[in-house]
PDB file of N, CA and C in Angstrom:
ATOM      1  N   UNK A   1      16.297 -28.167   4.277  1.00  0.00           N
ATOM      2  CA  UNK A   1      15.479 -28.009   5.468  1.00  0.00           C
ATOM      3  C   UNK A   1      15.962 -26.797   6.254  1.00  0.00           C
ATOM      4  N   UNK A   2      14.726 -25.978   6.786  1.00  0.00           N
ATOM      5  CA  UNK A   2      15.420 -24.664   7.627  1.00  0.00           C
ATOM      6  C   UNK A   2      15.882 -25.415   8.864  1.00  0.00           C
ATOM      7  N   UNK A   3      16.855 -24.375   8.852  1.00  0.00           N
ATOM      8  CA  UNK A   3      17.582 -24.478  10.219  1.00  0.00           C
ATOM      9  C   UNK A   3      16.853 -24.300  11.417  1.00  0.00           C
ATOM     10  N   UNK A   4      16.697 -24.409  13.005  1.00  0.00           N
ATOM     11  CA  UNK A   4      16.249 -23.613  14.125  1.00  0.00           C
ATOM     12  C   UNK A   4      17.544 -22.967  15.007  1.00  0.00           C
ATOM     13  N   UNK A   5      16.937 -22.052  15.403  1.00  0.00           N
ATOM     14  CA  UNK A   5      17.975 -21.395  16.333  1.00  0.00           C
ATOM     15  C   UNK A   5      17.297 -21.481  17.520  1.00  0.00           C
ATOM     16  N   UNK A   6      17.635 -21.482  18.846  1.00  0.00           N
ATOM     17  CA  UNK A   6      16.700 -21.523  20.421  1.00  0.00           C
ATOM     18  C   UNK A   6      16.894 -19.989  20.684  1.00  0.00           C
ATOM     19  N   UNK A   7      15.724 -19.663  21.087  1.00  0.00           N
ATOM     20  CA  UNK A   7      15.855 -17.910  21.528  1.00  0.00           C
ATOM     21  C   UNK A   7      14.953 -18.255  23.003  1.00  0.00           C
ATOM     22  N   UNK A   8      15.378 -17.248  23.827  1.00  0.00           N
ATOM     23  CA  UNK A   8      14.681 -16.961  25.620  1.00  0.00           C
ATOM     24  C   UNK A   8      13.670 -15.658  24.882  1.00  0.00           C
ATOM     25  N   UNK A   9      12.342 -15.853  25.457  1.00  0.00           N
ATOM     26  CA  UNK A   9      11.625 -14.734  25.540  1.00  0.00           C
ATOM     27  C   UNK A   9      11.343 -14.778  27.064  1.00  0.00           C
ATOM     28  N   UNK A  10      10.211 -13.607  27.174  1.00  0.00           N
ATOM     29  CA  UNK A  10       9.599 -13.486  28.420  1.00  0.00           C
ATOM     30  C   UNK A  10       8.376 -12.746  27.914  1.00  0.00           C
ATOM     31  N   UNK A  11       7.480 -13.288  28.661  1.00  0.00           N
ATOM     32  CA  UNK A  11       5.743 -12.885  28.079  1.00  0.00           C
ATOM     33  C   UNK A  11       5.376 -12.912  29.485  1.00  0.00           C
ATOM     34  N   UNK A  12       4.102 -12.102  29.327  1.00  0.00           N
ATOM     35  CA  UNK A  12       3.367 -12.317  30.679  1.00  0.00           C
ATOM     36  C   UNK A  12       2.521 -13.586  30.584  1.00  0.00           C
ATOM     37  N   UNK A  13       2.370 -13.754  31.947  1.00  0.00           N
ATOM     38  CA  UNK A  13       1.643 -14.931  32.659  1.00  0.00           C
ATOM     39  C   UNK A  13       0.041 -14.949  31.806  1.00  0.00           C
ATOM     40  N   UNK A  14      -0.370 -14.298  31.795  1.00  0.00           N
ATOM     41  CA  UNK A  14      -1.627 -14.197  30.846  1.00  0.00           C
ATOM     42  C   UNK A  14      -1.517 -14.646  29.493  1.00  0.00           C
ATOM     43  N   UNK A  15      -0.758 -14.512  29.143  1.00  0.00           N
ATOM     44  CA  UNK A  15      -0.103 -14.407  27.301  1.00  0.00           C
ATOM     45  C   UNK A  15       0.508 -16.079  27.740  1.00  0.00           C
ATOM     46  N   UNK A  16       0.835 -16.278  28.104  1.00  0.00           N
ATOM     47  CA  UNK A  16       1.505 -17.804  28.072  1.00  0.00           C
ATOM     48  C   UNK A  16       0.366 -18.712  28.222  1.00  0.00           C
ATOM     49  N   UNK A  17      -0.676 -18.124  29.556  1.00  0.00           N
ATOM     50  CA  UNK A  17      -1.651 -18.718  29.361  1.00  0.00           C
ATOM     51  C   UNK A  17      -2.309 -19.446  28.220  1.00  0.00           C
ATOM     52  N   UNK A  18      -3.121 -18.479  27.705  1.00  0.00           N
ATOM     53  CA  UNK A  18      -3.561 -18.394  26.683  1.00  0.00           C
ATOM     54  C   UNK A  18      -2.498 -19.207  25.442  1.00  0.00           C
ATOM     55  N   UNK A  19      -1.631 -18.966  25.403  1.00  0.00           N
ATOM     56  CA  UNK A  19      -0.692 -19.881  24.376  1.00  0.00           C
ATOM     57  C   UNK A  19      -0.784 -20.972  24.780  1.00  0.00           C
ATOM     58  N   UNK A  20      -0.964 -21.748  26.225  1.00  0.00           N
ATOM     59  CA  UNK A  20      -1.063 -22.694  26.134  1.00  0.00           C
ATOM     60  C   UNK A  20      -2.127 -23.915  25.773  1.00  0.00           C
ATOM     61  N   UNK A  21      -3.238 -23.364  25.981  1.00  0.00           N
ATOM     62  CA  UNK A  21      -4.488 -23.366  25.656  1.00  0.00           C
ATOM     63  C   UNK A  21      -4.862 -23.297  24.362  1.00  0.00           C
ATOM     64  N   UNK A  22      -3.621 -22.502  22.945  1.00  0.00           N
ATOM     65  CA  UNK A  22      -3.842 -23.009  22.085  1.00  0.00           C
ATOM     66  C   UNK A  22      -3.326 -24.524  22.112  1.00  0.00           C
ATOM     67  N   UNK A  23      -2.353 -24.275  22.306  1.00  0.00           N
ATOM     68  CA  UNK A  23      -1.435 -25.646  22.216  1.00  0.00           C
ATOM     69  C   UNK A  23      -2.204 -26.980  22.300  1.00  0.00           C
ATOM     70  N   UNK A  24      -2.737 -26.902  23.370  1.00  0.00           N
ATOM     71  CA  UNK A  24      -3.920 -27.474  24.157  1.00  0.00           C
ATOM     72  C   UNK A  24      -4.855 -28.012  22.765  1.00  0.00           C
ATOM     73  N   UNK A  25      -5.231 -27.130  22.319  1.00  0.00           N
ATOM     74  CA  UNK A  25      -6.538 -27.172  21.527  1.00  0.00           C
ATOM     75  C   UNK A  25      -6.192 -27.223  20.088  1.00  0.00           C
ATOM     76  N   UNK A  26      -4.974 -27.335  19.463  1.00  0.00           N
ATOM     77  CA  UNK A  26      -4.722 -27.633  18.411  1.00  0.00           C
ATOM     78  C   UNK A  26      -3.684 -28.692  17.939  1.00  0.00           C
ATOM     79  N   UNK A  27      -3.368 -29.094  19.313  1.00  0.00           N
ATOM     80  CA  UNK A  27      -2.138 -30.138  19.587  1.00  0.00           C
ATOM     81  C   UNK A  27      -0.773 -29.999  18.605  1.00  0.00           C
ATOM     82  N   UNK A  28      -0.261 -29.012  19.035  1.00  0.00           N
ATOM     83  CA  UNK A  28       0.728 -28.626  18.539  1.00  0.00           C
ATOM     84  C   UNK A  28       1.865 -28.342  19.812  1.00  0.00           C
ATOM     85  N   UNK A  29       2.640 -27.227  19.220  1.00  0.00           N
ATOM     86  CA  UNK A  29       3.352 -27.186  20.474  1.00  0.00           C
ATOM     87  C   UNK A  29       3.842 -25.544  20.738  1.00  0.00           C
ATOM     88  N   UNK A  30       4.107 -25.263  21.641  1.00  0.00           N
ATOM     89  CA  UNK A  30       4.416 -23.711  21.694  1.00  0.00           C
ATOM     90  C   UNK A  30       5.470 -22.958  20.718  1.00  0.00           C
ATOM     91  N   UNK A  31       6.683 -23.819  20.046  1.00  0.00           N
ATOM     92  CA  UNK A  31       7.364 -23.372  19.037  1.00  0.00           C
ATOM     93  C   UNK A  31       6.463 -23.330  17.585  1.00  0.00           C
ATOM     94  N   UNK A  32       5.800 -24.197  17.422  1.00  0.00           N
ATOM     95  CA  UNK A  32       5.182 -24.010  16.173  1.00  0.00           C
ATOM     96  C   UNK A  32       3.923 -22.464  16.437  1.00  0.00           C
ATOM     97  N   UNK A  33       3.707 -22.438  17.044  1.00  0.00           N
ATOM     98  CA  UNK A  33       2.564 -21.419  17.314  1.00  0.00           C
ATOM     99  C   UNK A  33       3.502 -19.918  17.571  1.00  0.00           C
ATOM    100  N   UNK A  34       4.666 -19.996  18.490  1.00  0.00           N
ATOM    101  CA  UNK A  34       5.417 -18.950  17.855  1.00  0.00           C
ATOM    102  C   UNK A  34       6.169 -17.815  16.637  1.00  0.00           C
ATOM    103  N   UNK A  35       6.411 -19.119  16.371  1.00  0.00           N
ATOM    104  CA  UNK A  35       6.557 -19.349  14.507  1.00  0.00           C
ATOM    105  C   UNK A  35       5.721 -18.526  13.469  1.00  0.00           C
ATOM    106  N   UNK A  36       4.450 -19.750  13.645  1.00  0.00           N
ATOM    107  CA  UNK A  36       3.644 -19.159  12.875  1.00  0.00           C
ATOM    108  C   UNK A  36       3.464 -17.675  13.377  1.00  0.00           C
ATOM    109  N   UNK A  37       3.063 -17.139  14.650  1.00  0.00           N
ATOM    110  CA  UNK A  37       2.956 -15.579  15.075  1.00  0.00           C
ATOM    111  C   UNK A  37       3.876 -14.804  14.075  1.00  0.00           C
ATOM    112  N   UNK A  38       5.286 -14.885  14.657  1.00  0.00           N
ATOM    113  CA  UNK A  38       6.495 -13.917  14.551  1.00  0.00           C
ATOM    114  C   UNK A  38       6.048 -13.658  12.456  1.00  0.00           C
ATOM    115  N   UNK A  39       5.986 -15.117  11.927  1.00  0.00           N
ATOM    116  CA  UNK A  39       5.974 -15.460  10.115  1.00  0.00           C
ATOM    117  C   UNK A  39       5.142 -14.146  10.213  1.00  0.00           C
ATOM    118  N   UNK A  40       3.703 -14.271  10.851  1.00  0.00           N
ATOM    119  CA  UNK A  40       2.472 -13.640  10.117  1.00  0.00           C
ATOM    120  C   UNK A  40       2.801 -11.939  10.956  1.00  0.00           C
ATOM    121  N   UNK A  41       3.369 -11.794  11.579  1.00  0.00           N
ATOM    122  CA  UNK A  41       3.271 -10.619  12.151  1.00  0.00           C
ATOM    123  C   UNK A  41       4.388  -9.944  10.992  1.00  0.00           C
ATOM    124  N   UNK A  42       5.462 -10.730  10.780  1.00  0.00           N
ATOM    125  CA  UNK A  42       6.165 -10.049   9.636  1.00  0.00           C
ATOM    126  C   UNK A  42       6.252  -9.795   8.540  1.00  0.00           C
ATOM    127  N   UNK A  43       5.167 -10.954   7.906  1.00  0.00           N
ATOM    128  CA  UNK A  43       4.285 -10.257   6.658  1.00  0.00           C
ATOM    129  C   UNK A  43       3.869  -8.893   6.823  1.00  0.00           C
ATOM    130  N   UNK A  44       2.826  -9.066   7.950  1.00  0.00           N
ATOM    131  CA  UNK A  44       1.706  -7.665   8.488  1.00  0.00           C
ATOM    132  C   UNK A  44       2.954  -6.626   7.731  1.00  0.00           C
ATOM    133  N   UNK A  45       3.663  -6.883   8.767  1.00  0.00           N
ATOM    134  CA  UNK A  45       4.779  -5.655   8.629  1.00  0.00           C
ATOM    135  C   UNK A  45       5.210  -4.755   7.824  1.00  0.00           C
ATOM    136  N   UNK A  46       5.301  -6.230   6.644  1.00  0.00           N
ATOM    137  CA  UNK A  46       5.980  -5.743   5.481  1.00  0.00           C
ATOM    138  C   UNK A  46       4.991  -4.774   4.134  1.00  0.00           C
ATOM    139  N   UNK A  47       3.516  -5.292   4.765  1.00  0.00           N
ATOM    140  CA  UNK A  47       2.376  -4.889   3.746  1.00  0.00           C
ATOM    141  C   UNK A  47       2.011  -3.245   3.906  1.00  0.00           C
ATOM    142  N   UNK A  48       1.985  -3.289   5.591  1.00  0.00           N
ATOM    143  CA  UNK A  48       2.579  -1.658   6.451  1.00  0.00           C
ATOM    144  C   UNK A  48       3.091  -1.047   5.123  1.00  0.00           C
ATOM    145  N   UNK A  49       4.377  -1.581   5.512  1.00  0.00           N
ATOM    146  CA  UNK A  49       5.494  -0.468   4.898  1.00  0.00           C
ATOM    147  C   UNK A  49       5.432  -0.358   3.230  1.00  0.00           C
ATOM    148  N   UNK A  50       4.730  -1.632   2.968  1.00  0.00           N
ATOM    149  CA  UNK A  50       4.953  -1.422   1.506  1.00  0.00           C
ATOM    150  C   UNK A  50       3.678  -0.437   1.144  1.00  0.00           C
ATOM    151  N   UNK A  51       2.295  -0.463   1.657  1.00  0.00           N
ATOM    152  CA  UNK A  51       1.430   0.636   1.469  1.00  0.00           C
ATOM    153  C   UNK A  51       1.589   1.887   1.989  1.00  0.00           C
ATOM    154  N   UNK A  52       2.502   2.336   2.917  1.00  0.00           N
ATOM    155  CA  UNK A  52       3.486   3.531   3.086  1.00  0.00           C
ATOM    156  C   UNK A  52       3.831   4.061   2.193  1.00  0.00           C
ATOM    157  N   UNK A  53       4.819   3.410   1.339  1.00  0.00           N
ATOM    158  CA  UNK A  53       5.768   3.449   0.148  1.00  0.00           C
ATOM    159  C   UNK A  53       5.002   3.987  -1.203  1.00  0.00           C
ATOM    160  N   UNK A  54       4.355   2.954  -1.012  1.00  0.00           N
ATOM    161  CA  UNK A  54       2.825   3.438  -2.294  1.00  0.00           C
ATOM    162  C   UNK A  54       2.208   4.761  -2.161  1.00  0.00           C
ATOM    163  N   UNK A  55       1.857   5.295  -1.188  1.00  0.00           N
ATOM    164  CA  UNK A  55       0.889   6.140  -0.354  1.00  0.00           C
ATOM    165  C   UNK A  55       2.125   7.194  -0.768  1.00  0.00           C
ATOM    166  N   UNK A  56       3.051   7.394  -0.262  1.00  0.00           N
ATOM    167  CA  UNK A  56       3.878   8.473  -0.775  1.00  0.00           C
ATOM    168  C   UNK A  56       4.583   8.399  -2.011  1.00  0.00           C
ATOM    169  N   UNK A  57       4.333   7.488  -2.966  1.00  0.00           N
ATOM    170  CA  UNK A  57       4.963   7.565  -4.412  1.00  0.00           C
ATOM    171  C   UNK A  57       3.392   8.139  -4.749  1.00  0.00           C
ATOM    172  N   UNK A  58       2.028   7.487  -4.797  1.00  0.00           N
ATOM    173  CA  UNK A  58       1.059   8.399  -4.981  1.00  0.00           C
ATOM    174  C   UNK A  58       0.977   9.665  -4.915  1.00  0.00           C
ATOM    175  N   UNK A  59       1.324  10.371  -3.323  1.00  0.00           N
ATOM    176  CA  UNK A  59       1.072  11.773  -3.311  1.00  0.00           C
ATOM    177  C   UNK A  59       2.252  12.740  -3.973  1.00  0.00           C
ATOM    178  N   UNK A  60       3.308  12.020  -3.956  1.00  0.00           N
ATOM    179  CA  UNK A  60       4.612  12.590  -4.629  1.00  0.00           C
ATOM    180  C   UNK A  60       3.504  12.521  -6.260  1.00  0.00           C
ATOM    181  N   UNK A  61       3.087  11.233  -6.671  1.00  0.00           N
ATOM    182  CA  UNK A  61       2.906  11.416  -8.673  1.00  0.00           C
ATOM    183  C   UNK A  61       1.894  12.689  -8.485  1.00  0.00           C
ATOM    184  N   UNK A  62       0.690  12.764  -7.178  1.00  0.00           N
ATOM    185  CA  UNK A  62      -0.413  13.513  -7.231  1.00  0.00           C
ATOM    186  C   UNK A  62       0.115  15.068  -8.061  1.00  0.00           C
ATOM    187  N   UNK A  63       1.066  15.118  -6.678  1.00  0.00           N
ATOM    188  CA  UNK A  63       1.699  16.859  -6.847  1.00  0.00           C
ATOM    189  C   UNK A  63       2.547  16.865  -8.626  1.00  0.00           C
ATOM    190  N   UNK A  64       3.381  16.212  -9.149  1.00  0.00           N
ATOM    191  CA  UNK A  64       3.641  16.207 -10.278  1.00  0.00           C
ATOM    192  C   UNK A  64       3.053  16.374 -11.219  1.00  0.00           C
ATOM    193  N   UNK A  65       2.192  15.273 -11.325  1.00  0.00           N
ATOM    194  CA  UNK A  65       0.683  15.298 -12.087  1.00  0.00           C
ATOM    195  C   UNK A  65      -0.047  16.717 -12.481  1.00  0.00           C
ATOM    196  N   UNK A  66      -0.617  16.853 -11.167  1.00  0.00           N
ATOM    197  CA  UNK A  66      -1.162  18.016 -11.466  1.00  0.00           C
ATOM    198  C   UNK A  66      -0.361  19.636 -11.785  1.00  0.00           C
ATOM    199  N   UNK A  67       1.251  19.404 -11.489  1.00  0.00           N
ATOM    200  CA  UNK A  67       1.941  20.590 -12.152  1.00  0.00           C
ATOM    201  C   UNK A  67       1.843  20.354 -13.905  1.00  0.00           C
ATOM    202  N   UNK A  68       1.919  19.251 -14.156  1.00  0.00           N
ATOM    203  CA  UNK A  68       2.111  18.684 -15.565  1.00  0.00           C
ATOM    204  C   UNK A  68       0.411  19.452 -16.102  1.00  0.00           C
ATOM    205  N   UNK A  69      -0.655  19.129 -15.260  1.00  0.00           N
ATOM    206  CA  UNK A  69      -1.660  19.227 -15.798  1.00  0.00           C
ATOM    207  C   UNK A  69      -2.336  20.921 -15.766  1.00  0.00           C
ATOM    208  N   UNK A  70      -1.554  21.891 -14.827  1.00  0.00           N
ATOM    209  CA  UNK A  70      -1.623  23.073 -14.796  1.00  0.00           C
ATOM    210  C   UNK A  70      -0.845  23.578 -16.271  1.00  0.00           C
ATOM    211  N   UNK A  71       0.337  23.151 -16.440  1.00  0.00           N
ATOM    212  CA  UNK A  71       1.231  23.418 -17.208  1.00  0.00           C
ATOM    213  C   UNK A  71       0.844  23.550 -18.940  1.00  0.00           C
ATOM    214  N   UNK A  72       0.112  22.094 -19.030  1.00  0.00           N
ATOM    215  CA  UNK A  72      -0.865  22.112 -19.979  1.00  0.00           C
ATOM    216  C   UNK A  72      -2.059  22.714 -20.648  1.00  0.00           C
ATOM    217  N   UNK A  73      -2.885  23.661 -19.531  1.00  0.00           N
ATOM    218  CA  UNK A  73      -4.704  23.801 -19.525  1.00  0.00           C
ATOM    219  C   UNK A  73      -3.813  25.099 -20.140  1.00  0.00           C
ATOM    220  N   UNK A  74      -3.217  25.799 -20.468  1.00  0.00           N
ATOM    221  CA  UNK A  74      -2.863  27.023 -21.416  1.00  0.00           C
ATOM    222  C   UNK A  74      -2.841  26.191 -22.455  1.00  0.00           C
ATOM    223  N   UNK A  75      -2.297  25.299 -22.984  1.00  0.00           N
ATOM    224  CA  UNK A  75      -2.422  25.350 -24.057  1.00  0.00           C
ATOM    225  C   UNK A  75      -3.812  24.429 -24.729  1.00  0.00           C
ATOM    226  N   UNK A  76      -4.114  23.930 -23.621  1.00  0.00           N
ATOM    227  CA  UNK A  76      -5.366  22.759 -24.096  1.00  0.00           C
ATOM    228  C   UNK A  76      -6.215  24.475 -24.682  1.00  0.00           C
ATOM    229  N   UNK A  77      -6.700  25.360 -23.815  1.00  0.00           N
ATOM    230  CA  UNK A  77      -7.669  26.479 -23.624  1.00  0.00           C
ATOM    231  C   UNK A  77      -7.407  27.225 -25.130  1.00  0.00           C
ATOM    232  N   UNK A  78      -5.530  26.801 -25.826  1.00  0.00           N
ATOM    233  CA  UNK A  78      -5.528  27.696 -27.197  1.00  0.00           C
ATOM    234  C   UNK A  78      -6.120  27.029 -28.044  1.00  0.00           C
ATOM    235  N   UNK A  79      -5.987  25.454 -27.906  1.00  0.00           N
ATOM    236  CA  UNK A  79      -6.504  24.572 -28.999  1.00  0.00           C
ATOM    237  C   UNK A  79      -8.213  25.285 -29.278  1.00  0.00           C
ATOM    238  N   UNK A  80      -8.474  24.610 -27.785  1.00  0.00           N
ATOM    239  CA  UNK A  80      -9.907  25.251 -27.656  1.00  0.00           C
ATOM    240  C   UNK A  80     -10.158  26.084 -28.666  1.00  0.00           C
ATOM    241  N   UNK A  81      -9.970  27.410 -28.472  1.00  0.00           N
ATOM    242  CA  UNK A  81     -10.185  28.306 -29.109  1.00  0.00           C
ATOM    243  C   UNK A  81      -9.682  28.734 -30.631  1.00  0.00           C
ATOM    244  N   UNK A  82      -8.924  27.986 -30.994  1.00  0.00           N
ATOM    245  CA  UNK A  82      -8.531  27.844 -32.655  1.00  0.00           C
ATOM    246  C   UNK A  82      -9.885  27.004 -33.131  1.00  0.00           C
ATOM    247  N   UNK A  83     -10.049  25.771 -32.345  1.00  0.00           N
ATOM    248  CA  UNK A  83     -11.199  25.024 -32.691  1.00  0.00           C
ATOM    249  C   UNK A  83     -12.783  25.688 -32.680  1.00  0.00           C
ATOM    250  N   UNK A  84     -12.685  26.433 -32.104  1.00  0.00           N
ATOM    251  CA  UNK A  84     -13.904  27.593 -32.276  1.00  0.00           C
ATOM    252  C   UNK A  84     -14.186  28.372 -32.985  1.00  0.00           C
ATOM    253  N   UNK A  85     -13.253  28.623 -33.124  1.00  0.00           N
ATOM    254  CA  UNK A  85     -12.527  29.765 -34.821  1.00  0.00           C
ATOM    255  C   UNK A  85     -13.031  29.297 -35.944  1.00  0.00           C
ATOM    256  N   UNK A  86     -12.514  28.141 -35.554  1.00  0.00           N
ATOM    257  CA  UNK A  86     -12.419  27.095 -37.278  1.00  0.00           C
ATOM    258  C   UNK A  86     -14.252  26.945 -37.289  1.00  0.00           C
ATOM    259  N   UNK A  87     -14.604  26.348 -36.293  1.00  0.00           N
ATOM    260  CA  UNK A  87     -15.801  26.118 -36.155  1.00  0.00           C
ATOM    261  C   UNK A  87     -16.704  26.809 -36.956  1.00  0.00           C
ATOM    262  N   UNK A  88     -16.690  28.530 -35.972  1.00  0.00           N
ATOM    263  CA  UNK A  88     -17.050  29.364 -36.855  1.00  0.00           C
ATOM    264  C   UNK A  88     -17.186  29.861 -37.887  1.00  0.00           C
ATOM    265  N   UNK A  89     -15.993  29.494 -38.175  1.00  0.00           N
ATOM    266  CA  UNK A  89     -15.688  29.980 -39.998  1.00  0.00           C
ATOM    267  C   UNK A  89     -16.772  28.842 -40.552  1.00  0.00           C
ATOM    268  N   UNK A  90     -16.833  27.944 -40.338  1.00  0.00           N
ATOM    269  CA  UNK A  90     -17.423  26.513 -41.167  1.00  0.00           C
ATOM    270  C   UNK A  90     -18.873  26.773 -41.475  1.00  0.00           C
ATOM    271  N   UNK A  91     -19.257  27.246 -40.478  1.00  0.00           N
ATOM    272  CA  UNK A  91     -21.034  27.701 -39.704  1.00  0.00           C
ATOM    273  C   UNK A  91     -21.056  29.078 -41.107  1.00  0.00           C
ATOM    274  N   UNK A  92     -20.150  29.852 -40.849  1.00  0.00           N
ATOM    275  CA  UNK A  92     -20.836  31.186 -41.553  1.00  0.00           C
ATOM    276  C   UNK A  92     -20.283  30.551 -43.284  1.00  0.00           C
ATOM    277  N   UNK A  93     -19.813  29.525 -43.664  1.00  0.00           N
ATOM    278  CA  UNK A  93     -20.242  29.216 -45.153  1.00  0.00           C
ATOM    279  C   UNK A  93     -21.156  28.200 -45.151  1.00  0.00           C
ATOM    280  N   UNK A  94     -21.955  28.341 -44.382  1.00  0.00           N
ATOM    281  CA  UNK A  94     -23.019  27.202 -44.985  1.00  0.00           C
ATOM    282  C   UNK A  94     -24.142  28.037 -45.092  1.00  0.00           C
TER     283      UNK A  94
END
């Protein structure tokens, strides 16, 4: 079973309001509704940072990628053109 620890916040008068009024309306109690907040706000958090992470391993592969794919179009462009060659040759014995 998890443990609890007691922590002091301070919220405004509006914001407590309203918390209480869930409380109110879902019959629970102000620690469980904290809880659940802080849980789901630190998911949020973590999805943030992990599509951050993504977002710059993307643009980091982007720039690689396309050196890899500059690096290449010389020689894709010789194939090309051997294959045209050959082509040709094939065309003028028939």
């Amino acid at each position: 079973m998890a443990q609890y620890k007691k922590i002091l916040i301070s919220v405004p008068d509006n914001l407590l309001e309203e918390l209480d009024i869930m409380v109110s309306n879902e019959k629970t109690n102000r620690s469980m509704i904290v809880r659940e907040a802080m849980s789901l706000y630190i998911r949020e958090k973590h999805k943030v940072e992990l599509r951050d992470k993504m977002k710059r391993g993307y643009e980091e592969m982007a720039e690689i990628n396309l050196r890899l794919a500059e690096g290449c179009l010389g020689a894709d462009n010789d194939q090309q053109s051997i294959y045209e060659e050959k082509l040709g040759e094939m065309e003028e014995t028939w």
